[in-house]
C-alpha atoms as a PDB file:
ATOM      1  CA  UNK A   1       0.000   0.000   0.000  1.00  0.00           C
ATOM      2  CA  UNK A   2       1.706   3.856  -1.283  1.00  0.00           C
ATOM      3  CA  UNK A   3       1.206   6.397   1.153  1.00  0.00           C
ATOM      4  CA  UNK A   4       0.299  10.037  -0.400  1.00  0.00           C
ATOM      5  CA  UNK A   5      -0.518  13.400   1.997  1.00  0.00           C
ATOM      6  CA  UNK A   6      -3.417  14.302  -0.737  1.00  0.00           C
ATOM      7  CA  UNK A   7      -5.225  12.048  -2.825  1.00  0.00           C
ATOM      8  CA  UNK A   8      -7.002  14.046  -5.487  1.00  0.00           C
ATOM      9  CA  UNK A   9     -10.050  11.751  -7.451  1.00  0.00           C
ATOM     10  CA  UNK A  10     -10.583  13.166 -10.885  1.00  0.00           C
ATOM     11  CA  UNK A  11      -7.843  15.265 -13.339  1.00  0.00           C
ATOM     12  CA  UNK A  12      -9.918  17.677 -14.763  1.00  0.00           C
ATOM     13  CA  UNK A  13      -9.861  21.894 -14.308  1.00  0.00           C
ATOM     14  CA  UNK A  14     -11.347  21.111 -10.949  1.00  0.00           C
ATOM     15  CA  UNK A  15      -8.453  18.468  -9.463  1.00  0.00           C
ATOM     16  CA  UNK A  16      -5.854  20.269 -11.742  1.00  0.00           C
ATOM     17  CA  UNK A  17      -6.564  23.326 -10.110  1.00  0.00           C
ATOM     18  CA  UNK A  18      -6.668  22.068  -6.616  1.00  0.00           C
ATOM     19  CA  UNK A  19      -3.279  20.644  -7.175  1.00  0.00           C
ATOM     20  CA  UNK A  20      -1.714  23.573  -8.915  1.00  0.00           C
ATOM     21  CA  UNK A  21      -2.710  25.462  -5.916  1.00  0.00           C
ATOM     22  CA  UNK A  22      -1.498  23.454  -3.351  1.00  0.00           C
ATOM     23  CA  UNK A  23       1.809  23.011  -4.936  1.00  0.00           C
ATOM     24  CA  UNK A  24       1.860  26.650  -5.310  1.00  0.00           C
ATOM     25  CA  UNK A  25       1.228  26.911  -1.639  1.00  0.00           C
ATOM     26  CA  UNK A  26       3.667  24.276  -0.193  1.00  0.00           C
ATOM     27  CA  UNK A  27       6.072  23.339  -3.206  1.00  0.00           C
ATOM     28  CA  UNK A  28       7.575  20.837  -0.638  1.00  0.00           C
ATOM     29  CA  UNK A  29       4.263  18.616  -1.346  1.00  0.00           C
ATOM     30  CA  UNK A  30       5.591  17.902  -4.925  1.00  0.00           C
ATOM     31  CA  UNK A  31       5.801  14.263  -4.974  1.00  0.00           C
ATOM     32  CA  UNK A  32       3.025  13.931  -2.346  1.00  0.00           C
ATOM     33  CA  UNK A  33       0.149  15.032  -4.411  1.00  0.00           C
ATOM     34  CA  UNK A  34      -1.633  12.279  -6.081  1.00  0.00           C
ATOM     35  CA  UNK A  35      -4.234  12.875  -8.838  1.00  0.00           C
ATOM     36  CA  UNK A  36      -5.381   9.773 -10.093  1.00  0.00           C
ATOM     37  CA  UNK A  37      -8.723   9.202 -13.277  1.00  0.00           C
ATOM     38  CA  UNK A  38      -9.870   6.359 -14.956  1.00  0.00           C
ATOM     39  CA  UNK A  39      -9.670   8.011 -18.281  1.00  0.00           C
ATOM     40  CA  UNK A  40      -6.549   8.611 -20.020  1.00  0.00           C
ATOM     41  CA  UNK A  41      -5.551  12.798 -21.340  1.00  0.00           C
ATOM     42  CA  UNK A  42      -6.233  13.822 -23.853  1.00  0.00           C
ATOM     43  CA  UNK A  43     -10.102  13.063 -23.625  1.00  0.00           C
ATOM     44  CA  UNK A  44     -13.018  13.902 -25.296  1.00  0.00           C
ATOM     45  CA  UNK A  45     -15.092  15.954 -22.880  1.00  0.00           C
ATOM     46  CA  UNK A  46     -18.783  17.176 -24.072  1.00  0.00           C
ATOM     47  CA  UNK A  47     -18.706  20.750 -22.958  1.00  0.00           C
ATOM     48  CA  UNK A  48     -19.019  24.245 -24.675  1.00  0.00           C
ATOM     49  CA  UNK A  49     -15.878  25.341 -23.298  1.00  0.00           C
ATOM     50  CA  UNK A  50     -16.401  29.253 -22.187  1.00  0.00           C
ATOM     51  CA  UNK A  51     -13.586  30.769 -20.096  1.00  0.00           C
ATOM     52  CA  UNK A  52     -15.088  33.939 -18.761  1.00  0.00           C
ATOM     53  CA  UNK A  53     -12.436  36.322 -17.764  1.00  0.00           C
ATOM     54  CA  UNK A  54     -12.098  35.383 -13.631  1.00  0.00           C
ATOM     55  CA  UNK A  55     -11.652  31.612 -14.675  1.00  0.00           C
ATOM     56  CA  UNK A  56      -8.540  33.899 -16.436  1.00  0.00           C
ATOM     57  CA  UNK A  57      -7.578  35.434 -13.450  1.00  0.00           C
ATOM     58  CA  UNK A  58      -7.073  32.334 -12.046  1.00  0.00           C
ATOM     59  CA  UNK A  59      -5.274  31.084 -14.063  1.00  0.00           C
ATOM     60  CA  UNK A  60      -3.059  34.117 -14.477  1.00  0.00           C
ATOM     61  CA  UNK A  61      -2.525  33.425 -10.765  1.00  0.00           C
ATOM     62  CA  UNK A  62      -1.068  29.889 -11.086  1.00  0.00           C
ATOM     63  CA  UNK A  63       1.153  31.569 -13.985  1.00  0.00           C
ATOM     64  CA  UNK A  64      -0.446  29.355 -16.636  1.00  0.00           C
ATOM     65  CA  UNK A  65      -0.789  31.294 -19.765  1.00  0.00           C
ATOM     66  CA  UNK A  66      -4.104  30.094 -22.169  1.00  0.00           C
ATOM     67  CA  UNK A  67      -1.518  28.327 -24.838  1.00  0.00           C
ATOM     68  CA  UNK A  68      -3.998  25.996 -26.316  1.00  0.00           C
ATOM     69  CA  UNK A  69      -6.097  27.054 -29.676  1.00  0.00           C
ATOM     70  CA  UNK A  70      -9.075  29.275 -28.545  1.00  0.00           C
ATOM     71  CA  UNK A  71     -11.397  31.787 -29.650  1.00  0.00           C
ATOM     72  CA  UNK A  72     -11.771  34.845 -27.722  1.00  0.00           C
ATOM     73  CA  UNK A  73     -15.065  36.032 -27.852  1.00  0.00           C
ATOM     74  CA  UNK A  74     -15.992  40.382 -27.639  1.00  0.00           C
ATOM     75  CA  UNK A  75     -19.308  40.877 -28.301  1.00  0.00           C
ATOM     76  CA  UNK A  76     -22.390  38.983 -27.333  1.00  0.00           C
ATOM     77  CA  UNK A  77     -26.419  39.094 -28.958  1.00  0.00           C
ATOM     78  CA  UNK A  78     -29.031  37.984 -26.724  1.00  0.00           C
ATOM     79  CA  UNK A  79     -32.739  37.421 -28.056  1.00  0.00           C
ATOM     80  CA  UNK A  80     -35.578  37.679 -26.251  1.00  0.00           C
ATOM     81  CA  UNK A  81     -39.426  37.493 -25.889  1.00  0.00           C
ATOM     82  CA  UNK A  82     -41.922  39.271 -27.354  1.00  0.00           C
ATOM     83  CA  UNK A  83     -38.852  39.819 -30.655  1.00  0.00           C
ATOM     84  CA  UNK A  84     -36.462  42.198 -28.564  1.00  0.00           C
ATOM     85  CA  UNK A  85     -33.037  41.710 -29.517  1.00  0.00           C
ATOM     86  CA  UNK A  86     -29.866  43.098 -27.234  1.00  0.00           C
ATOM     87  CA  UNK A  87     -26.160  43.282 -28.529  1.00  0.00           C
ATOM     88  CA  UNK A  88     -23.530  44.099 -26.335  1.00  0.00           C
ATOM     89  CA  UNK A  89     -19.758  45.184 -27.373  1.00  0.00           C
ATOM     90  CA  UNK A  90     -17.731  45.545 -23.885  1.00  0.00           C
ATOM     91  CA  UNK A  91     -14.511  42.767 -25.199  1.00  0.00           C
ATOM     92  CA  UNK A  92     -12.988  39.819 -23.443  1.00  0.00           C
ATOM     93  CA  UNK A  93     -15.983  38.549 -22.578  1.00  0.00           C
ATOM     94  CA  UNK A  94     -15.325  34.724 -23.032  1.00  0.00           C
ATOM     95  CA  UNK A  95     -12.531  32.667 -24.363  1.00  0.00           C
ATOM     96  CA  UNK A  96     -13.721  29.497 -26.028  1.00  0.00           C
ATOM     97  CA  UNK A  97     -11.601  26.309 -25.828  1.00  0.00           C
ATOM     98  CA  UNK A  98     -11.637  22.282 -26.792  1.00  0.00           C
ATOM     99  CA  UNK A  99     -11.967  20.326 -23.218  1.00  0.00           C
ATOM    100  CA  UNK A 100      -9.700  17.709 -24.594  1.00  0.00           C
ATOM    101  CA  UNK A 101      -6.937  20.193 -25.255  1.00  0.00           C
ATOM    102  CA  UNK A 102      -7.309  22.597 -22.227  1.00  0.00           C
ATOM    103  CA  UNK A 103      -7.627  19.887 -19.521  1.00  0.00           C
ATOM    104  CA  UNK A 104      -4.586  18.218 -21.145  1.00  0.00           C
ATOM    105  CA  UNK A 105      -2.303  21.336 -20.520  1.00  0.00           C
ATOM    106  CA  UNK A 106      -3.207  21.342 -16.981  1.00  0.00           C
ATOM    107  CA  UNK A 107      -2.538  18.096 -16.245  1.00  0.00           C
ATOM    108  CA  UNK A 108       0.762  18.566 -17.955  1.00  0.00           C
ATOM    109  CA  UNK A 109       1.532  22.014 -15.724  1.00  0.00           C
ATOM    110  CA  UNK A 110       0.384  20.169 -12.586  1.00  0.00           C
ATOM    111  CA  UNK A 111       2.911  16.955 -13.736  1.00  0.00           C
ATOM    112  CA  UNK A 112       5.616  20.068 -14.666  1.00  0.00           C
ATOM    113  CA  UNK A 113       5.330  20.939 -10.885  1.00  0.00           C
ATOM    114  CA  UNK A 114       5.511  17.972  -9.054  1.00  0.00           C
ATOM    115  CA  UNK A 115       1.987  16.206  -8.911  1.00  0.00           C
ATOM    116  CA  UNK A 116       2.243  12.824  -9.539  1.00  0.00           C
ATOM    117  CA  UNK A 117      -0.840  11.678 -12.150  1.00  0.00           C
ATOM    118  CA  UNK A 118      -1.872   8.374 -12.840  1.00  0.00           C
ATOM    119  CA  UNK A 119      -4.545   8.051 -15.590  1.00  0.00           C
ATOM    120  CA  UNK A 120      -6.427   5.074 -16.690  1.00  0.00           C
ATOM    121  CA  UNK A 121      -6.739   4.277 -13.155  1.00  0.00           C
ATOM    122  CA  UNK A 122     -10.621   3.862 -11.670  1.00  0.00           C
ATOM    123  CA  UNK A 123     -11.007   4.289  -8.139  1.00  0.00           C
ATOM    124  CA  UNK A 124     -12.963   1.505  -6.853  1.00  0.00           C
ATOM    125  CA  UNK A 125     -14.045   2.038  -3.001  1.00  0.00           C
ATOM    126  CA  UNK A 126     -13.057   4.578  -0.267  1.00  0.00           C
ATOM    127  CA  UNK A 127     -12.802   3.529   2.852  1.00  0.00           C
ATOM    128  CA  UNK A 128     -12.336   5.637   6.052  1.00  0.00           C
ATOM    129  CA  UNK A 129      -9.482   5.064   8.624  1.00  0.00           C
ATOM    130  CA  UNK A 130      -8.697   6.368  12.065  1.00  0.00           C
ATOM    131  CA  UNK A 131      -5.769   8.316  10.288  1.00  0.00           C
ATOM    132  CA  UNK A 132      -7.492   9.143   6.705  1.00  0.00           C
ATOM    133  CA  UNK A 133      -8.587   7.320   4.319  1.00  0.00           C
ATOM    134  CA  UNK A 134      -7.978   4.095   2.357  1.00  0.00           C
ATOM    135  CA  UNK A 135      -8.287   4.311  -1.345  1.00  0.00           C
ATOM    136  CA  UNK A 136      -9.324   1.611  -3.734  1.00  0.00           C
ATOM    137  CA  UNK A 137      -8.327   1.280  -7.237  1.00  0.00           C
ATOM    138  CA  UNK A 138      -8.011  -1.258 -10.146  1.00  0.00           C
ATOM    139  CA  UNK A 139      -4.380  -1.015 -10.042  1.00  0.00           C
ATOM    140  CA  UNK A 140      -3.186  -0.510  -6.278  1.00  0.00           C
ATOM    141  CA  UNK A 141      -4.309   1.132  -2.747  1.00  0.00           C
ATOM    142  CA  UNK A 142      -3.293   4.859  -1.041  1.00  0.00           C
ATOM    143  CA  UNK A 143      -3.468   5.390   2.112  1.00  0.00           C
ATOM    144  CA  UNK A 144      -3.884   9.496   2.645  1.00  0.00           C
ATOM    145  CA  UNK A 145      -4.511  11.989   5.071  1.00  0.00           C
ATOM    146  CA  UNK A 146      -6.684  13.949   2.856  1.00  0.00           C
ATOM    147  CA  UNK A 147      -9.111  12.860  -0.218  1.00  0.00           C
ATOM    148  CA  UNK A 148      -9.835  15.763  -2.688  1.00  0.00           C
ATOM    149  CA  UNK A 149     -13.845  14.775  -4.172  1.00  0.00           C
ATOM    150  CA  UNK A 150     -12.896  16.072  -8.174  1.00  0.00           C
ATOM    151  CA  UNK A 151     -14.407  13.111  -9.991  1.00  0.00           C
ATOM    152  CA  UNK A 152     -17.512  15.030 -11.379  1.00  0.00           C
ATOM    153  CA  UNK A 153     -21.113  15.845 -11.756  1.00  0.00           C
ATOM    154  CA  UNK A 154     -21.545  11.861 -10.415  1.00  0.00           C
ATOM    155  CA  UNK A 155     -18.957  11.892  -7.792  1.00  0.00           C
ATOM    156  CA  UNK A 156     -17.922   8.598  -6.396  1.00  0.00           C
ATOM    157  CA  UNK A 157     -15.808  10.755  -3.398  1.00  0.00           C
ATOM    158  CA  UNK A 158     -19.060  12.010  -2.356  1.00  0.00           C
ATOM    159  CA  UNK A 159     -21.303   8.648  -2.919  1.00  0.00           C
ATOM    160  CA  UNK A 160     -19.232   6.454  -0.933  1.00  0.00           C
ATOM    161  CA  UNK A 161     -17.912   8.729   1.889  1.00  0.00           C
ATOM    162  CA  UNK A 162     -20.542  11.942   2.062  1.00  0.00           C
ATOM    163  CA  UNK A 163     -23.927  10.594   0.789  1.00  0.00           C
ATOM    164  CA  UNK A 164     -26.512  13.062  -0.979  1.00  0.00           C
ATOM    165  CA  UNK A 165     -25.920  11.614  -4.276  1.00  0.00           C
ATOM    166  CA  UNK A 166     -28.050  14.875  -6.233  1.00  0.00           C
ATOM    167  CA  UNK A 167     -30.231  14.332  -8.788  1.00  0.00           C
ATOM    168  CA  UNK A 168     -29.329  16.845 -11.754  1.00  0.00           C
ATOM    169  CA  UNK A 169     -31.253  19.807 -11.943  1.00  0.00           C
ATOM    170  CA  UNK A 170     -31.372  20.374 -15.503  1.00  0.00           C
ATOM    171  CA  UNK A 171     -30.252  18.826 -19.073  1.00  0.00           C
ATOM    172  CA  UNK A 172     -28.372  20.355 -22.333  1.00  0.00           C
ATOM    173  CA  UNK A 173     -27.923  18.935 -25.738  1.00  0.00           C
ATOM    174  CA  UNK A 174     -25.250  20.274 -28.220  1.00  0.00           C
ATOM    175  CA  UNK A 175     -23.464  19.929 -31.307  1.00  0.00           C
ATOM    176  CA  UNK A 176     -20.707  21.087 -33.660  1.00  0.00           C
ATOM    177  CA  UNK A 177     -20.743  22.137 -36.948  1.00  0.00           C
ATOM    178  CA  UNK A 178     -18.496  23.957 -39.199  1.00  0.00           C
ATOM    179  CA  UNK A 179     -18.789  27.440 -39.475  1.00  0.00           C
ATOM    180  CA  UNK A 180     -18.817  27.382 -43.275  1.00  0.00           C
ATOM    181  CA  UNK A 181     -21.606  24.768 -43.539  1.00  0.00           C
ATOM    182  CA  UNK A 182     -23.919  27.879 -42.118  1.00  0.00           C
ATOM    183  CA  UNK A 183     -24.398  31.238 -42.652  1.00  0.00           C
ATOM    184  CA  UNK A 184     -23.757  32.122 -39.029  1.00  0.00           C
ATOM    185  CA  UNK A 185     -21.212  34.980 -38.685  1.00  0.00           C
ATOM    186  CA  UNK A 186     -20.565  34.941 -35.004  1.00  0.00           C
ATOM    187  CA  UNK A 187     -16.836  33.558 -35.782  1.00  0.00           C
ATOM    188  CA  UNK A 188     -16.133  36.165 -37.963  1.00  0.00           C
ATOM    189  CA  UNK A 189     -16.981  39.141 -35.391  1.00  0.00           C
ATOM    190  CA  UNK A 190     -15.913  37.060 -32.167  1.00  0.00           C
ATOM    191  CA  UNK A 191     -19.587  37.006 -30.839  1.00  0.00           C
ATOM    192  CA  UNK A 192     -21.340  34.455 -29.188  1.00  0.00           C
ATOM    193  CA  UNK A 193     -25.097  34.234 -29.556  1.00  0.00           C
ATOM    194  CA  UNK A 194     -27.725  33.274 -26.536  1.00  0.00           C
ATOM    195  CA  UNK A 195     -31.825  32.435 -27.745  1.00  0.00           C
ATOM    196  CA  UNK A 196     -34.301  32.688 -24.634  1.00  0.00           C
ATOM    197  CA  UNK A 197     -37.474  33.318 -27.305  1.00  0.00           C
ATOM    198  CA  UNK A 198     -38.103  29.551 -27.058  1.00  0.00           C
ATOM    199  CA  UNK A 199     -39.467  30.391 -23.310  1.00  0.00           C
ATOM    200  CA  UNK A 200     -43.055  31.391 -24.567  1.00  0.00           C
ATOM    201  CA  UNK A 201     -43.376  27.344 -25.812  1.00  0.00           C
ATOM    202  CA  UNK A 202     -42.307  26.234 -22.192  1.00  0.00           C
ATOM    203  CA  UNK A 203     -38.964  25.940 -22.446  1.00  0.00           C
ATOM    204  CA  UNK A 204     -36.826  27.101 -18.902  1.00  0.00           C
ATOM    205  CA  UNK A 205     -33.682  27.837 -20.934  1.00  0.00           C
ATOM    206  CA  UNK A 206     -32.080  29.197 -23.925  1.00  0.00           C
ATOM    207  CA  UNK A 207     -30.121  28.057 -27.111  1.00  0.00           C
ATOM    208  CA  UNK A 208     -26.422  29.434 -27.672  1.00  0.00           C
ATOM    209  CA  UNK A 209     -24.301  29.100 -30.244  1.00  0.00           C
ATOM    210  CA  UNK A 210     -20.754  29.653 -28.914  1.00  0.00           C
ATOM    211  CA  UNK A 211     -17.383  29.913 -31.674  1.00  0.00           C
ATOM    212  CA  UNK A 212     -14.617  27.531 -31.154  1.00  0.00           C
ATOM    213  CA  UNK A 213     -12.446  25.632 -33.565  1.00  0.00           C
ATOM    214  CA  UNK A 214     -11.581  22.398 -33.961  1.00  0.00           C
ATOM    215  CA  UNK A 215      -8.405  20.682 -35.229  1.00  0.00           C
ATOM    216  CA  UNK A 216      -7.835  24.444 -36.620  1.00  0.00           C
ATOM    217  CA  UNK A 217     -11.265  24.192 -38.420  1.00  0.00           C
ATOM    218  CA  UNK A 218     -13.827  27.192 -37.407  1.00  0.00           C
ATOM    219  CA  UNK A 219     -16.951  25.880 -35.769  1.00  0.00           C
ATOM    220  CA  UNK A 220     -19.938  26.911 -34.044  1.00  0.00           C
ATOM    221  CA  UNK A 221     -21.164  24.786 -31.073  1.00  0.00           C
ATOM    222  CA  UNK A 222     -25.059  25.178 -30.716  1.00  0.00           C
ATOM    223  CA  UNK A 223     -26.483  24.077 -27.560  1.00  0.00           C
ATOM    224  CA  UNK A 224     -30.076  24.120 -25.971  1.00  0.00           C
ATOM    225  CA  UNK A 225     -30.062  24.395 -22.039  1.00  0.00           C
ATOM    226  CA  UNK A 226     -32.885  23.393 -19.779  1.00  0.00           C
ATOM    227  CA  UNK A 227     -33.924  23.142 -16.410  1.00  0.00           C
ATOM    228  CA  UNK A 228     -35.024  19.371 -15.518  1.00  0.00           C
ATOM    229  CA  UNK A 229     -38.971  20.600 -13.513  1.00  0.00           C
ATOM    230  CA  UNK A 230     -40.155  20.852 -17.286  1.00  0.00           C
ATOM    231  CA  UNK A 231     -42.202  19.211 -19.583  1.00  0.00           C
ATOM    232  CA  UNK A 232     -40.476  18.945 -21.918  1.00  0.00           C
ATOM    233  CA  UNK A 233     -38.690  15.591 -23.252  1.00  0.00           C
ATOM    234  CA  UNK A 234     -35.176  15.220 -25.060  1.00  0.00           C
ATOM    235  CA  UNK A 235     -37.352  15.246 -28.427  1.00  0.00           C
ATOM    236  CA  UNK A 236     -38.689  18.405 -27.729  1.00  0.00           C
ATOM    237  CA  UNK A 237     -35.070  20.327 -26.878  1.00  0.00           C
ATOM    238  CA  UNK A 238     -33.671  18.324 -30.525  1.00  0.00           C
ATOM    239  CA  UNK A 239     -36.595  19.855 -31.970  1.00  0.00           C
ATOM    240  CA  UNK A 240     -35.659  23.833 -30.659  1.00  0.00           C
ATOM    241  CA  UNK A 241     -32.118  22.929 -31.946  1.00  0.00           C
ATOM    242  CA  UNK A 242     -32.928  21.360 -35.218  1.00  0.00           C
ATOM    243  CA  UNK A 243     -35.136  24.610 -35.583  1.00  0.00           C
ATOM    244  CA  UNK A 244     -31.907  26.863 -34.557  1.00  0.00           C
ATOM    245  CA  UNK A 245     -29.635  24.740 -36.821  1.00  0.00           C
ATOM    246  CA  UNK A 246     -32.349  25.313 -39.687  1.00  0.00           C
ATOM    247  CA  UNK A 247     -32.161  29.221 -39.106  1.00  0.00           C
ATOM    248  CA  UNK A 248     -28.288  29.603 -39.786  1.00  0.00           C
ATOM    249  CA  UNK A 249     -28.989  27.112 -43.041  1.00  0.00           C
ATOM    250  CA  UNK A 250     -26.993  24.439 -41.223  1.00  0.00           C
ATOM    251  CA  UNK A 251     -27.599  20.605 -42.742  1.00  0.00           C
ATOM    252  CA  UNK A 252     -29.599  19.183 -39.656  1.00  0.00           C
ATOM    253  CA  UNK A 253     -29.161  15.363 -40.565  1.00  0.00           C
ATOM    254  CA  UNK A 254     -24.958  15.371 -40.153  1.00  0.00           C
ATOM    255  CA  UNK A 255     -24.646  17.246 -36.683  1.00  0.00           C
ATOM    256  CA  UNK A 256     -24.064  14.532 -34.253  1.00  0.00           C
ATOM    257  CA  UNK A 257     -26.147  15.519 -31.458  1.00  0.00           C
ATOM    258  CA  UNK A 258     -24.737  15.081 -27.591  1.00  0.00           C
ATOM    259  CA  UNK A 259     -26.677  15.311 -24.326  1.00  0.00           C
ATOM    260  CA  UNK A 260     -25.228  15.374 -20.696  1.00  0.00           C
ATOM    261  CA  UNK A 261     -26.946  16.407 -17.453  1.00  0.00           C
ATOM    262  CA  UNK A 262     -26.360  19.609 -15.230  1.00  0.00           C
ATOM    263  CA  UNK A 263     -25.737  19.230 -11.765  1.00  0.00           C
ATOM    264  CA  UNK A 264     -25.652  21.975  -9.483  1.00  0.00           C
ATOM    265  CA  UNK A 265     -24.854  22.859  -5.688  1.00  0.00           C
ATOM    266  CA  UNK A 266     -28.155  22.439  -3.671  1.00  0.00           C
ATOM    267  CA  UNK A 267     -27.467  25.093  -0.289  1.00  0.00           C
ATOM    268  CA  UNK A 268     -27.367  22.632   2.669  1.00  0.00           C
ATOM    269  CA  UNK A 269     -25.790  19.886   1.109  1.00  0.00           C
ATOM    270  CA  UNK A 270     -21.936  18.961   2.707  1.00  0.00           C
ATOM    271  CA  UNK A 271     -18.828  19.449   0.534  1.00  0.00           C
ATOM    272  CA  UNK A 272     -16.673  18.819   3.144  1.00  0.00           C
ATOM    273  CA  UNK A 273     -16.192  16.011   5.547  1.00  0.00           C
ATOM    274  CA  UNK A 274     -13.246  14.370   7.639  1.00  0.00           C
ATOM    275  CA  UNK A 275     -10.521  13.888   5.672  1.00  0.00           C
ATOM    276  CA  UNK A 276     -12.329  15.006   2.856  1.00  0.00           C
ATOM    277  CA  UNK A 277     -13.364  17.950   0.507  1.00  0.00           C
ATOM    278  CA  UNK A 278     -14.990  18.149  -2.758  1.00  0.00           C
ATOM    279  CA  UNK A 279     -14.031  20.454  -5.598  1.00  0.00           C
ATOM    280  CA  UNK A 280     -15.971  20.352  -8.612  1.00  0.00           C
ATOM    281  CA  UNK A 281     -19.232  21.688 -10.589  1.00  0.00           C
ATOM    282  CA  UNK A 282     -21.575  20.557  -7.877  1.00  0.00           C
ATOM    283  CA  UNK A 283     -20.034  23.058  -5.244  1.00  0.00           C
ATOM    284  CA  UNK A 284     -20.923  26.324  -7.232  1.00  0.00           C
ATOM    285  CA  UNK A 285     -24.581  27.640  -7.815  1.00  0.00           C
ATOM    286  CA  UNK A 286     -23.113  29.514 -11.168  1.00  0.00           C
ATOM    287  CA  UNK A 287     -23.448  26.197 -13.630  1.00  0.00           C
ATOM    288  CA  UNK A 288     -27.521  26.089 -12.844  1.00  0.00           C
ATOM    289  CA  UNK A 289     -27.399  29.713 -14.812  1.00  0.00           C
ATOM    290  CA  UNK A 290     -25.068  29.248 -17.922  1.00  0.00           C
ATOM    291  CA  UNK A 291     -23.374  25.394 -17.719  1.00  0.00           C
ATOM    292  CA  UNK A 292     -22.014  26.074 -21.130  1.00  0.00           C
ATOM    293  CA  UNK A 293     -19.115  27.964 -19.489  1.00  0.00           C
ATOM    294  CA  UNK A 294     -16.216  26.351 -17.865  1.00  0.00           C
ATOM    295  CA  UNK A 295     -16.406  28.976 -14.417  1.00  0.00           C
ATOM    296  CA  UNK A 296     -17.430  26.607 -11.893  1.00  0.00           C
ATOM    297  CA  UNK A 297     -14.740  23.792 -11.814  1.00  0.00           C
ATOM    298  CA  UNK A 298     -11.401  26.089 -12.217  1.00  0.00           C
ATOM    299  CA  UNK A 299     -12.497  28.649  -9.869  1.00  0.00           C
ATOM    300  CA  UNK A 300     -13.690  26.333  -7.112  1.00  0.00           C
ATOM    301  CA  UNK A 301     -10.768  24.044  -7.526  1.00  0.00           C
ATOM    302  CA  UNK A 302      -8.565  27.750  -7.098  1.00  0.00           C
ATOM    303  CA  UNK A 303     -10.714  29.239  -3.997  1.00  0.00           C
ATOM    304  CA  UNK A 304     -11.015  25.999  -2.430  1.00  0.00           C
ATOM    305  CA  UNK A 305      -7.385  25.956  -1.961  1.00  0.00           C
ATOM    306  CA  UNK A 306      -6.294  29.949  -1.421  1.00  0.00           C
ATOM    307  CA  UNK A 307      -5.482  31.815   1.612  1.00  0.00           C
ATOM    308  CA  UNK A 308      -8.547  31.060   3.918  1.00  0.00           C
ATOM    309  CA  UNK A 309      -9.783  28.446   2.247  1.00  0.00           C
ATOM    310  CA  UNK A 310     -10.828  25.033   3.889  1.00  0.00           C
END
């Protein structure tokens, strides 16, 4: 059995972050910082990808520069009921990145530093100890004073040693499609694009449309958003997005639709415990208002672990 003083349960912004801070705080932990995920980086992750300008600042603060291929976004054009339409030109608003690529050059800063990162590694049981706790994978066990919850939306840190497994609180389905397959010109004049007109036919949401690029390919990722006390089935959001993708003349047959849930912190529920914390989307109300940006698991993961922080 290794021993390790933190044992951090998911490598993406959220863990990354946690351990970029903590190394930042105590380099003398480098080699004591675990960060282990069953998947392997680079990974496909579905997610729009919006950096609003404090997820920035903190990264500024870690001295991590943006490096990877990203769109910065200046200008955003909101629709709403009855027809009124709202543009709004106030720069760095948003910088759009790939998941695969951004969580990848975390993980390699936080390896750079002195974290140690196993991937393709699934944790398989927590147990708690008198000193800390015990933890389980397919591969070996840690013992550690101190388990860091950043596995996700469907945390197994908080299943197994917290409880409150949530129930998500609302649902989003997106695609990708290149920009010159539409006649969409939100690319073009860095803008991103946010629909709540579909609200009069019940929906408790909006559409966006958000630029990015993809293997150096311009793109526009449309999304529908919803909150989960609706009516409204799966069919009905393709239907709103099929109807978006139809107004910027985009082919609706090729896009390859995706749909995750949205989870989002519940006031009352724990995030910490003995010997344990949780960093992740769950543990900031922001995602349950736009969940197309990337806010909530780089911030939390960088005030969870600054001056005053638990």
């Amino acid at each position: 059995m290794l021993s390790r003083d933190v044992v951090i349960v998911g490598s993406g912004p959220a863990g990354t972050a946690t351990a970029l801070n903590l190394l930042k705080a105590d380099p003398a932990l480098a080699g004591d910082i675990l960060l282990l995920d069953k998947a392997v980086h680079p990974r496909e992750k579905i997610c729009a990808g919006g950096l609003i300008p404090h997820t920035l600042d903190c990264l500024n603060e870690l001295d991590i520069p943006l490096a990877v291929p990203h769109v910065r976004v200046d200008r955003a054009f909101v629709r709403v009921p009855p027809g009124r339409e709202v543009s709004c030109e106030d720069g760095g608003m948003c910088s759009i990145v790939r998941r695969d690529a951004f969580d990848f050059s975390l993980v390699q800063a936080a390896r750079a530093r002195g974290a140690e990162i196993r991937e393709g590694e699934k944790v398989l049981e927590l147990i708690r100890e008198p000193a800390g706790i015990r933890v389980v994978t397919d591969k070996e066990t840690y013992q550690t004073r101190v388990v860091v919850g950043a596995d996700g939306s469907g945390s197994r840190v908080r299943r197994q040693l917290i409880g409150e497994d949530p129930s998500p609180v609302g649902k989003a389905i997106m695609c990708d499609v290149p920009v010159a397959e539409t006649c969409w010109d939100g690319f073009l004049t860095q803008r991103y694009d946010f629909n709540f007109t579909p609200v009069t036919q019940g929906l408790k949401g909006y559409l966006w449309a958000f630029p990015c690029l993809i293997n150096e390919v311009p793109h526009v990722n449309i999304g529908i958003y919803s909150l989960g006390d609706t009516h409204l089935s799966n069919t009905d959001l393709q239907c709103f997005l099929i109807n978006e993708l139809i107004s910027l003349k985009s082919p609706v047959p090729s896009p390859k639709f995706r749909a995750f849930p949205i989870y989002s912190y519940v006031p009352g529920r724990s995030l910490a415990a003995l010997h344990i914390v949780l960093s992740c989307r769950l543990c900031e109300p922001g995602n349950l208002i736009f969940p197309s940006t990337l806010r909530p698991s780089v911030v939390h993961g960088w005030a969870r672990n600054s001056p005053g922080s638990i």
